[in-house]
N, C-alpha and C. Protein backbone atom coordinates (compact mmCIF):
# COMPACT_ATOMS: atom_id res chain seq x y z
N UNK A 1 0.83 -1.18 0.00
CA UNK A 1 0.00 0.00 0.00
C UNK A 1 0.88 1.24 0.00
N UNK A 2 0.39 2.37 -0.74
CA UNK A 2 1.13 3.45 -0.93
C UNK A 2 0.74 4.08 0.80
N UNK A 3 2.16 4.96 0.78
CA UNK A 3 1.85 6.04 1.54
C UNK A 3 1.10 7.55 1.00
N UNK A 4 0.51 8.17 1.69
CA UNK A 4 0.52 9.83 1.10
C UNK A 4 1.42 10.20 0.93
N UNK A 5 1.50 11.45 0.32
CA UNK A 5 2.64 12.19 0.47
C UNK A 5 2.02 13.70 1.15
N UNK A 6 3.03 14.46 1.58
CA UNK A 6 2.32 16.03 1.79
C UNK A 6 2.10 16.76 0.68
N UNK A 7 1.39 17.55 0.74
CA UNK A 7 1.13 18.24 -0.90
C UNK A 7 1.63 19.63 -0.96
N UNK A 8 2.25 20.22 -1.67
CA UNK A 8 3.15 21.47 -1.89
C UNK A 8 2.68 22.08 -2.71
N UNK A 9 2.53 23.37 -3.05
CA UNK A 9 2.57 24.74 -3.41
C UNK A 9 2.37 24.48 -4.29
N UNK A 10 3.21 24.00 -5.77
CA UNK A 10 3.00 23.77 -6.60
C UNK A 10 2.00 22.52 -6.77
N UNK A 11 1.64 21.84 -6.22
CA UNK A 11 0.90 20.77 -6.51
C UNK A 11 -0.67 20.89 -6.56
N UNK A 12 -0.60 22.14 -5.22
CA UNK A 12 -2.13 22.96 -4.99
C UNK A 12 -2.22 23.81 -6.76
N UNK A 13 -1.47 24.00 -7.54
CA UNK A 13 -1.63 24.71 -8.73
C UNK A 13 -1.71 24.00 -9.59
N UNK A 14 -1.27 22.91 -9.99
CA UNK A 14 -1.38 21.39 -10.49
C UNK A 14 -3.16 20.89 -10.02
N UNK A 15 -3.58 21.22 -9.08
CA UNK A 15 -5.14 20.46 -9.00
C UNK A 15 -6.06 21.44 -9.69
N UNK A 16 -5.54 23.07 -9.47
CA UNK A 16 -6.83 23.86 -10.07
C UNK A 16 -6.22 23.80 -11.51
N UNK A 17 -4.84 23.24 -12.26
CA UNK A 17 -4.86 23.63 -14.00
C UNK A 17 -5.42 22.46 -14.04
N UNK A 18 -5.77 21.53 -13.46
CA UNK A 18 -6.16 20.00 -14.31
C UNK A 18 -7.29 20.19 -14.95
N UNK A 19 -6.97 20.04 -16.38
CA UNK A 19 -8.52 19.33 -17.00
C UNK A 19 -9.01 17.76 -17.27
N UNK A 20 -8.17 17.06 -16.65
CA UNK A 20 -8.87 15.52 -16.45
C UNK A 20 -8.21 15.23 -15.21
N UNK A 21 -8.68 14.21 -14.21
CA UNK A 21 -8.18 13.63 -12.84
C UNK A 21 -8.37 12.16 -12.83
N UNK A 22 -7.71 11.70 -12.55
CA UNK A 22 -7.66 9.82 -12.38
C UNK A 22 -7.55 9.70 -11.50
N UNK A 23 -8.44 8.97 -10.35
CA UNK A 23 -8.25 8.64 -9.44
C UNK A 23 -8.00 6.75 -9.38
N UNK A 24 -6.58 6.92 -8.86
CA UNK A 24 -6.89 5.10 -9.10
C UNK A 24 -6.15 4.44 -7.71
N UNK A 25 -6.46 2.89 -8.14
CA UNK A 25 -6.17 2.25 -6.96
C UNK A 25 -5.47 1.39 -7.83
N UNK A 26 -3.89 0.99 -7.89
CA UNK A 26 -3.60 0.03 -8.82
C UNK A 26 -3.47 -1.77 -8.15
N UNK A 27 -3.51 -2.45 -9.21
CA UNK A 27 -3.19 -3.82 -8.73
C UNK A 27 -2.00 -3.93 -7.08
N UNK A 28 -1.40 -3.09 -7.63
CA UNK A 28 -0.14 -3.20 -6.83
C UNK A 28 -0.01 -2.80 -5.34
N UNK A 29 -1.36 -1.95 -5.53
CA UNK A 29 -1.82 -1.23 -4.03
C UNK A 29 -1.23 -0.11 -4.27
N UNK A 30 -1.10 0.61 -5.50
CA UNK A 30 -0.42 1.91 -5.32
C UNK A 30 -2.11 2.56 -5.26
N UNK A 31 -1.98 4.20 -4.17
CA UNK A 31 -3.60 4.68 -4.51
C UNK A 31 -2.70 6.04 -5.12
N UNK A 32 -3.43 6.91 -5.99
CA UNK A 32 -2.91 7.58 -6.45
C UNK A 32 -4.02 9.21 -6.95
N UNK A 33 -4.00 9.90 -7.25
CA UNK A 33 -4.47 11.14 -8.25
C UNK A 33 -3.26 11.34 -9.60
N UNK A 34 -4.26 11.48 -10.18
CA UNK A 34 -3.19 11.89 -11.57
C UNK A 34 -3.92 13.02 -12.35
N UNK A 35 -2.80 13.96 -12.57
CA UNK A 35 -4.09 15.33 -12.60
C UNK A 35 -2.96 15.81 -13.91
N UNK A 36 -4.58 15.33 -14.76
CA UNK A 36 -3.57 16.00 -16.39
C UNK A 36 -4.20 17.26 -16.83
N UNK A 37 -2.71 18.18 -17.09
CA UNK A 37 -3.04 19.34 -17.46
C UNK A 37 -3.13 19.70 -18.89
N UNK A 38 -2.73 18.85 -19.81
CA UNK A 38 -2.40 19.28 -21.00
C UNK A 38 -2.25 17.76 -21.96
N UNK A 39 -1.57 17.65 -22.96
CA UNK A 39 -1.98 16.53 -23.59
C UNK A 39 -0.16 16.14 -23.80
N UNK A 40 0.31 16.70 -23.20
CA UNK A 40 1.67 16.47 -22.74
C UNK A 40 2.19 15.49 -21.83
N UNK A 41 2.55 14.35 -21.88
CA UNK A 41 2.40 13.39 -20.71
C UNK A 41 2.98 13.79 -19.55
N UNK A 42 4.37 14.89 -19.79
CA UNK A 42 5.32 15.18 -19.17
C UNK A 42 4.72 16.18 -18.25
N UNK A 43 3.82 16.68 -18.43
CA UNK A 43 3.08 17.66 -17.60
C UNK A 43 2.59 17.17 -16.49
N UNK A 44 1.96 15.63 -16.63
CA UNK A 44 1.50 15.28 -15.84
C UNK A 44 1.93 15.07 -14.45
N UNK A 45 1.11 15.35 -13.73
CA UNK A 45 1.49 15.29 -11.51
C UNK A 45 0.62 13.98 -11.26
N UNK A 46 1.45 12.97 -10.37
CA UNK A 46 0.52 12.13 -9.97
C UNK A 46 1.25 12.73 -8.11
N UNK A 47 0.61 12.59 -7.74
CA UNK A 47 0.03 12.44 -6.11
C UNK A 47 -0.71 11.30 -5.25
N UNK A 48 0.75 10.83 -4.45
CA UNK A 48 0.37 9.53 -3.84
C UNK A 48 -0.34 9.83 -2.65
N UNK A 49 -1.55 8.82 -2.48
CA UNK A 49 -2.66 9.00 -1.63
C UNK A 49 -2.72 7.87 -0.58
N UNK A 50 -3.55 7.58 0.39
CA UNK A 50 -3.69 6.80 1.20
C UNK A 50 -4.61 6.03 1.11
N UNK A 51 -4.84 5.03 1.10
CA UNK A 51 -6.25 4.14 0.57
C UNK A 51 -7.32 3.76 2.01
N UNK A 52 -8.69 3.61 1.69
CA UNK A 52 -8.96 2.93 2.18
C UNK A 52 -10.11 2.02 1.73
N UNK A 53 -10.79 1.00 2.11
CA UNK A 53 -11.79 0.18 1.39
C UNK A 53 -12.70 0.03 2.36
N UNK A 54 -13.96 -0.01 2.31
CA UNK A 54 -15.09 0.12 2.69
C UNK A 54 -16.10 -0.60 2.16
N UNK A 55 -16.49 -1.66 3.01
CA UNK A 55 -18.34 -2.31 2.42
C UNK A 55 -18.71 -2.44 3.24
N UNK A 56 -20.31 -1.37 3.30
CA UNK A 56 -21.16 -1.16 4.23
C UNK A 56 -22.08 -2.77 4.61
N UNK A 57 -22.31 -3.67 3.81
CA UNK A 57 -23.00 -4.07 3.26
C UNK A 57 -22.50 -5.73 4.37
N UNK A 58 -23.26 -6.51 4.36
CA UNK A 58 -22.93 -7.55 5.39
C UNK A 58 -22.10 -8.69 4.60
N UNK A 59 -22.55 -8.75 2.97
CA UNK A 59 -21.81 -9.85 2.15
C UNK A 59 -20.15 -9.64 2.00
N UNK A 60 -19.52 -10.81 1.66
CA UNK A 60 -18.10 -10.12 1.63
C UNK A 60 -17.66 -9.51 0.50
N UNK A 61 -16.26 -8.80 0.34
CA UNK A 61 -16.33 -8.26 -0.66
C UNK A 61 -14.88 -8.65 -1.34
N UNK A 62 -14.47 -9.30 -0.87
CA UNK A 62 -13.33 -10.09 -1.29
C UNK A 62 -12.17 -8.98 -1.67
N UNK A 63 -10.89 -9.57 -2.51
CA UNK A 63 -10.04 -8.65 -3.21
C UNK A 63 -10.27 -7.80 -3.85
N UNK A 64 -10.07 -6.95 -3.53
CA UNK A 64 -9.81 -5.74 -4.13
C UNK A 64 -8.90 -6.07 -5.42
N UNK A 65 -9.03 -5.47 -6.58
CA UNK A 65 -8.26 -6.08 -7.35
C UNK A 65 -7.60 -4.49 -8.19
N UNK A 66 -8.72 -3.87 -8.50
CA UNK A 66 -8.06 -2.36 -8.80
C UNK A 66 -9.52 -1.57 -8.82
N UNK A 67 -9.46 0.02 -8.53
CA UNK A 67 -10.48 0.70 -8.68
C UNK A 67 -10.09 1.84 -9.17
N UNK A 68 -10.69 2.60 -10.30
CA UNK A 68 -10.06 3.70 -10.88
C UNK A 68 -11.14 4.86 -11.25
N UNK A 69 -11.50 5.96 -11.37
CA UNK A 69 -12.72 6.71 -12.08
C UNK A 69 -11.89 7.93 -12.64
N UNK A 70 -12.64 8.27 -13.77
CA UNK A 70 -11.94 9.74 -14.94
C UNK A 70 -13.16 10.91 -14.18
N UNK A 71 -12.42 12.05 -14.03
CA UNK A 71 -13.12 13.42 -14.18
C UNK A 71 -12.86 13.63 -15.24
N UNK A 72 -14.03 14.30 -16.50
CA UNK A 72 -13.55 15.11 -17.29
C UNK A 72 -13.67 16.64 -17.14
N UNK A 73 -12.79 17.97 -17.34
CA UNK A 73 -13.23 19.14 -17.03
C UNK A 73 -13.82 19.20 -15.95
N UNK A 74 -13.14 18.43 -14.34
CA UNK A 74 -13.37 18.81 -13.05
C UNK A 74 -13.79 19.98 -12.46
N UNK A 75 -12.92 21.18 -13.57
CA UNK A 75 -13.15 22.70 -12.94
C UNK A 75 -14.94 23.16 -12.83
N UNK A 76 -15.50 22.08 -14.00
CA UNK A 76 -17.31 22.87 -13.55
C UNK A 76 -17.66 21.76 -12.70
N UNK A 77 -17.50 21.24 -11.75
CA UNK A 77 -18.17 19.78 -10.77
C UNK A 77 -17.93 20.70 -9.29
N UNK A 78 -18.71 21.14 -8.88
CA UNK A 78 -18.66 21.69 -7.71
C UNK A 78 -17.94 20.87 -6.18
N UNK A 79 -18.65 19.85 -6.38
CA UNK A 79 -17.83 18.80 -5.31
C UNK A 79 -16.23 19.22 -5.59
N UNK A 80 -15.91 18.66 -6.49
CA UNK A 80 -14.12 18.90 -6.96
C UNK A 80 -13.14 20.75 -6.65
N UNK A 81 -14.65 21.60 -7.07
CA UNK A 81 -13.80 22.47 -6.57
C UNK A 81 -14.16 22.93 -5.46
N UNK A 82 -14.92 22.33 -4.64
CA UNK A 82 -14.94 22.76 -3.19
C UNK A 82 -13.85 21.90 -2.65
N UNK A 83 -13.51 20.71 -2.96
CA UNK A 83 -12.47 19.58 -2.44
C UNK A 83 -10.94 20.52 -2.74
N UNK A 84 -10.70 21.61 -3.84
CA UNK A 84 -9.40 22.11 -4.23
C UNK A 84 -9.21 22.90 -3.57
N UNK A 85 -10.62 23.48 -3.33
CA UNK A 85 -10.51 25.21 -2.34
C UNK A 85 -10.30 25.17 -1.15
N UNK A 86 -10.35 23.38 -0.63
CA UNK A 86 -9.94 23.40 0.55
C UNK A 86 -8.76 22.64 1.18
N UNK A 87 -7.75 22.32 -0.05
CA UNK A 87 -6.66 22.18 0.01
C UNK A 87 -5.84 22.91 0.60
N UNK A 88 -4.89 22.79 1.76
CA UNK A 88 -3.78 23.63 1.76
C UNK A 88 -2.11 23.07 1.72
N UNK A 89 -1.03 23.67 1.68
CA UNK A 89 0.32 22.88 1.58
C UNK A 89 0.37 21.97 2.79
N UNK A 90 0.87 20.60 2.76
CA UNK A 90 1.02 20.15 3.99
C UNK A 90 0.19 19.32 4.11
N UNK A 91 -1.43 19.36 3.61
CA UNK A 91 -2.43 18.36 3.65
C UNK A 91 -1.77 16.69 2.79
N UNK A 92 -2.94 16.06 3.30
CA UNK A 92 -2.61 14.68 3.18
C UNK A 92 -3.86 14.14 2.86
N UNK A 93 -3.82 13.68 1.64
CA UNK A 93 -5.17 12.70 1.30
C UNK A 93 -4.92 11.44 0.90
N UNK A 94 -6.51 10.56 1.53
CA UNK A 94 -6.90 9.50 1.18
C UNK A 94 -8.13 9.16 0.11
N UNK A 95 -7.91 8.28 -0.55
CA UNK A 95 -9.18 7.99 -1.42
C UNK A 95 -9.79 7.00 -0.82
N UNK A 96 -11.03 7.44 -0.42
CA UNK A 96 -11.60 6.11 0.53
C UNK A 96 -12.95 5.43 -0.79
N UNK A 97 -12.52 4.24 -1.13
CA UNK A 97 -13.21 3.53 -2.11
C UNK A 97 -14.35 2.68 -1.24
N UNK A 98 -15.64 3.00 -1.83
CA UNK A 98 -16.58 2.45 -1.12
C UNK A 98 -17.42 1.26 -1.96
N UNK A 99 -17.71 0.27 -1.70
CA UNK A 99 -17.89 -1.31 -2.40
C UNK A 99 -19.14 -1.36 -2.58
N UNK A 100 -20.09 -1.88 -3.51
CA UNK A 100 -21.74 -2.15 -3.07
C UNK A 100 -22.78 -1.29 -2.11
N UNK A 101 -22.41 0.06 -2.36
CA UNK A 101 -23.03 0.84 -1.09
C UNK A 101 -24.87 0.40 -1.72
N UNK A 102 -25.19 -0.53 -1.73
CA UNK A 102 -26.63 -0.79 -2.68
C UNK A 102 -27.45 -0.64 -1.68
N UNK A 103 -29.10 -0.38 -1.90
CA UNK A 103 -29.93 -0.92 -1.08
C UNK A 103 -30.33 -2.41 -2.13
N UNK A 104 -31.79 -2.49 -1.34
CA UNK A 104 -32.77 -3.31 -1.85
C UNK A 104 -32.78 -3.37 -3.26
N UNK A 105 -33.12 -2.29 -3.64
CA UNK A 105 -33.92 -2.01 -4.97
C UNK A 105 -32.84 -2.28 -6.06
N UNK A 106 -31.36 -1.31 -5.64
CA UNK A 106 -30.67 -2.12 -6.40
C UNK A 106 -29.88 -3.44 -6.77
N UNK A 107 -29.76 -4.03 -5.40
CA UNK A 107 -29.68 -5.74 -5.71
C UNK A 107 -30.78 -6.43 -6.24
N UNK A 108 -32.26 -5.87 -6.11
CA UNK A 108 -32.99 -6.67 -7.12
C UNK A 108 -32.86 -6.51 -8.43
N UNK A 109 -32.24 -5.37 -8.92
CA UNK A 109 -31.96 -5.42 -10.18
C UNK A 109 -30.92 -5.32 -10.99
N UNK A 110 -30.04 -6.12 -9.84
CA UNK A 110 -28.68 -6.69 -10.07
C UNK A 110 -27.84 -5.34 -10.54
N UNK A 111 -27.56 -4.27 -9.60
CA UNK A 111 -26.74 -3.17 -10.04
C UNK A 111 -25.99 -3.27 -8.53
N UNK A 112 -24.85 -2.00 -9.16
CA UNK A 112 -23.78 -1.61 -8.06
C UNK A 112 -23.70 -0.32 -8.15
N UNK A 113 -23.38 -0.18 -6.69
CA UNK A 113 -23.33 1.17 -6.20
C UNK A 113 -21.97 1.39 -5.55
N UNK A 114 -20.97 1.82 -6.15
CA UNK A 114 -19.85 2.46 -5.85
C UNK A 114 -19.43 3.98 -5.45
N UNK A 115 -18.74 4.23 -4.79
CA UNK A 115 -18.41 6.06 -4.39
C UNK A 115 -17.08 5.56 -4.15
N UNK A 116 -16.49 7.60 -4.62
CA UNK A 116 -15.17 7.44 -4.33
C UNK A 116 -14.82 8.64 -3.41
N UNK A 117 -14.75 8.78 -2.21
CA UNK A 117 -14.90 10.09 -1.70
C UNK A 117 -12.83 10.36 -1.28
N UNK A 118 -12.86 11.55 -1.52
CA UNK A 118 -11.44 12.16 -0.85
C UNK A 118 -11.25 12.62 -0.09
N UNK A 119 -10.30 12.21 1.23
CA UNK A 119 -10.70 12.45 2.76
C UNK A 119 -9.16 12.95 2.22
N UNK A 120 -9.15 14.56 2.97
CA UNK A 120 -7.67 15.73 3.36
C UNK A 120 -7.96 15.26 4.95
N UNK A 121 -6.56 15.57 5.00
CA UNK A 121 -6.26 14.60 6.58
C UNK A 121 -4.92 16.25 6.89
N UNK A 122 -5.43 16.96 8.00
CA UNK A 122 -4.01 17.74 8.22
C UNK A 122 -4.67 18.05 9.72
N UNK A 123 -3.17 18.56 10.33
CA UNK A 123 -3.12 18.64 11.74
C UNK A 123 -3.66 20.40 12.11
N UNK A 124 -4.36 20.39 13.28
CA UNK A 124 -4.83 21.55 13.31
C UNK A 124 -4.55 21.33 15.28
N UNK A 125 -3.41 22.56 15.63
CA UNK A 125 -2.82 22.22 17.25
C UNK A 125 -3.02 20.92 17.40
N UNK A 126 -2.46 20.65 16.67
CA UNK A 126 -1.49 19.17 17.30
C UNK A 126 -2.71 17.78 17.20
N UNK A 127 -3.80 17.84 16.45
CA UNK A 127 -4.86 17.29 16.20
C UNK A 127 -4.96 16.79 14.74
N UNK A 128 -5.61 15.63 14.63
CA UNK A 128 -5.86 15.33 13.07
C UNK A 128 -6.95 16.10 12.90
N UNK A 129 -7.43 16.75 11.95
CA UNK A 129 -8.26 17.07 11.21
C UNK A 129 -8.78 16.21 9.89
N UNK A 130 -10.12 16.14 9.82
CA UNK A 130 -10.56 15.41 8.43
C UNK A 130 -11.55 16.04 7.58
N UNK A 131 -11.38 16.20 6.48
CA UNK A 131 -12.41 16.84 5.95
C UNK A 131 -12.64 15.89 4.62
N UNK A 132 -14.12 15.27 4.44
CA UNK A 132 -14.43 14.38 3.38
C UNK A 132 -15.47 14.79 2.37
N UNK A 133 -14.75 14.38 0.68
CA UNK A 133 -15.80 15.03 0.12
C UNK A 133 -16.21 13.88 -1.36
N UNK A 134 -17.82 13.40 -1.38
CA UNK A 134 -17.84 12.23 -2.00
C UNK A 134 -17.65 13.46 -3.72
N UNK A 135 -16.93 12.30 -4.24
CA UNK A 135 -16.66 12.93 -5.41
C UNK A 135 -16.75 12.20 -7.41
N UNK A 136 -17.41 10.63 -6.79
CA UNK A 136 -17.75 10.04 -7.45
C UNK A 136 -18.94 9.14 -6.99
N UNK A 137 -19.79 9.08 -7.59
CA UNK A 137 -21.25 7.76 -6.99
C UNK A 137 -21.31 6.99 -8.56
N UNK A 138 -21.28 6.00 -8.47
CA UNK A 138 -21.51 5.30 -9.95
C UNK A 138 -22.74 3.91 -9.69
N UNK A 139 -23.46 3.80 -10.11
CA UNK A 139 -24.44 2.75 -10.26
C UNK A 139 -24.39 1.99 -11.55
N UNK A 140 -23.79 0.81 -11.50
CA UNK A 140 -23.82 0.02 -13.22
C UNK A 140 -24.02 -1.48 -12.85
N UNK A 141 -24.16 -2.12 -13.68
CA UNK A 141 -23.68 -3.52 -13.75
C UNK A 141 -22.89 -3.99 -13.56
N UNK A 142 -22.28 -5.36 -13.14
CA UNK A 142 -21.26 -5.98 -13.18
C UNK A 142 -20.75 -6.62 -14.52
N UNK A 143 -19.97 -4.94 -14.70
CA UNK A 143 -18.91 -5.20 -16.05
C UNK A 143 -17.55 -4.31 -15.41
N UNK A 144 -17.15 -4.84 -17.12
CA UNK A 144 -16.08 -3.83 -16.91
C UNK A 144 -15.70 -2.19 -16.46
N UNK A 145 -17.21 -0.88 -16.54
CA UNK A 145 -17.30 0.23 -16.35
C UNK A 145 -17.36 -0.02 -14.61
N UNK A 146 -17.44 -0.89 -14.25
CA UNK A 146 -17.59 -1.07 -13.04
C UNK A 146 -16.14 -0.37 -12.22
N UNK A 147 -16.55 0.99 -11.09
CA UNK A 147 -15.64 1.38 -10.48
C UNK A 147 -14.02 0.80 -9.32
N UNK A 148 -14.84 -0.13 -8.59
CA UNK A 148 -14.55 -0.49 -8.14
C UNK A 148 -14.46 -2.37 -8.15
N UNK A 149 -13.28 -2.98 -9.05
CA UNK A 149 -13.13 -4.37 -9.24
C UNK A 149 -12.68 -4.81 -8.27
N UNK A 150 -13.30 -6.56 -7.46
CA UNK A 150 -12.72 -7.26 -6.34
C UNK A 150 -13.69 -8.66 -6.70
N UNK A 151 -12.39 -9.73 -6.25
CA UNK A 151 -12.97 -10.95 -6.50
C UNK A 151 -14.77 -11.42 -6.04
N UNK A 152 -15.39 -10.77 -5.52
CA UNK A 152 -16.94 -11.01 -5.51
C UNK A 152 -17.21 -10.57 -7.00
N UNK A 153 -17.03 -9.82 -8.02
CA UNK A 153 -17.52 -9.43 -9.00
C UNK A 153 -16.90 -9.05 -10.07
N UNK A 154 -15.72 -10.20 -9.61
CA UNK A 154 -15.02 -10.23 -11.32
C UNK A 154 -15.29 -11.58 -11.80
């Protein structure tokens, strides 16, 4: 599993130029942001994050195998730029990936309910501070668009 890293000055300027964001979780357990500014690969900032996994839900949810979601043009999604505006240097984020958040209605009709929320983690007198903001909800089938892949539903 990756560690965070702290986030710097320039990196807070790197989240408001992005016009696409990847949020992923790789095979490898790396969790990550990847915030592309341009069509330049070299431009690109990835920012290592802290993971966590979550199923509300009583069934198991087995391996985790990878979970990833695209913003396109983040700058008009209000969630995203309330999540940037409240960035500061020094903060520390996690992507907390959430599994089957389903009710009823959608296990009867065989769908999934995934979220990807981004928890900033920074110290305020000597205290953790958390501030969480859901920034993806996806409802699909068990396919491949599916957010969040783990051995129950591959």
């Amino acid at each position: 599993m990756s560690q965070p890293q702290a986030i710097t000055k320039s990196d807070l300027k790197a989240f408001k130029d992005a016009h696409t964001v990847v949020l992923n979780l790789s095979v490898g357990g790396r969790s990550y942001i990847k915030l592309v500014k341009d069509d330049d690969e070299k431009n690109d900032v990835y920012i290592d994050c802290g993971v966590e996994i979550r199923n509300y839900r009583r069934d198991v949810l087995g391996d985790v195998r990878f979970a990833s979601h695209v913003m396109v043009f983040p700058q008009y999604d209000e969630c995203w730029k309330t999540f940037v505006s409240s960035l500061r240097a020094g903060d520390e984020i996690t992507i907390r990936w959430i599994a089957n958040n389903n009710s009823e209605l959608l296990d009867r009709a065989e769908l999934f309910h995934d979220q990807a929320v981004l928890v900033i983690r920074r110290q305020v007198r000597g205290k953790e501070a958390k501030l969480a903001f859901m920034v993806a909800s996806i409802v699909c089938k068990n396919n491949p668009a599916k957010m969040i892949r783990h051995t129950t539903t591959m």
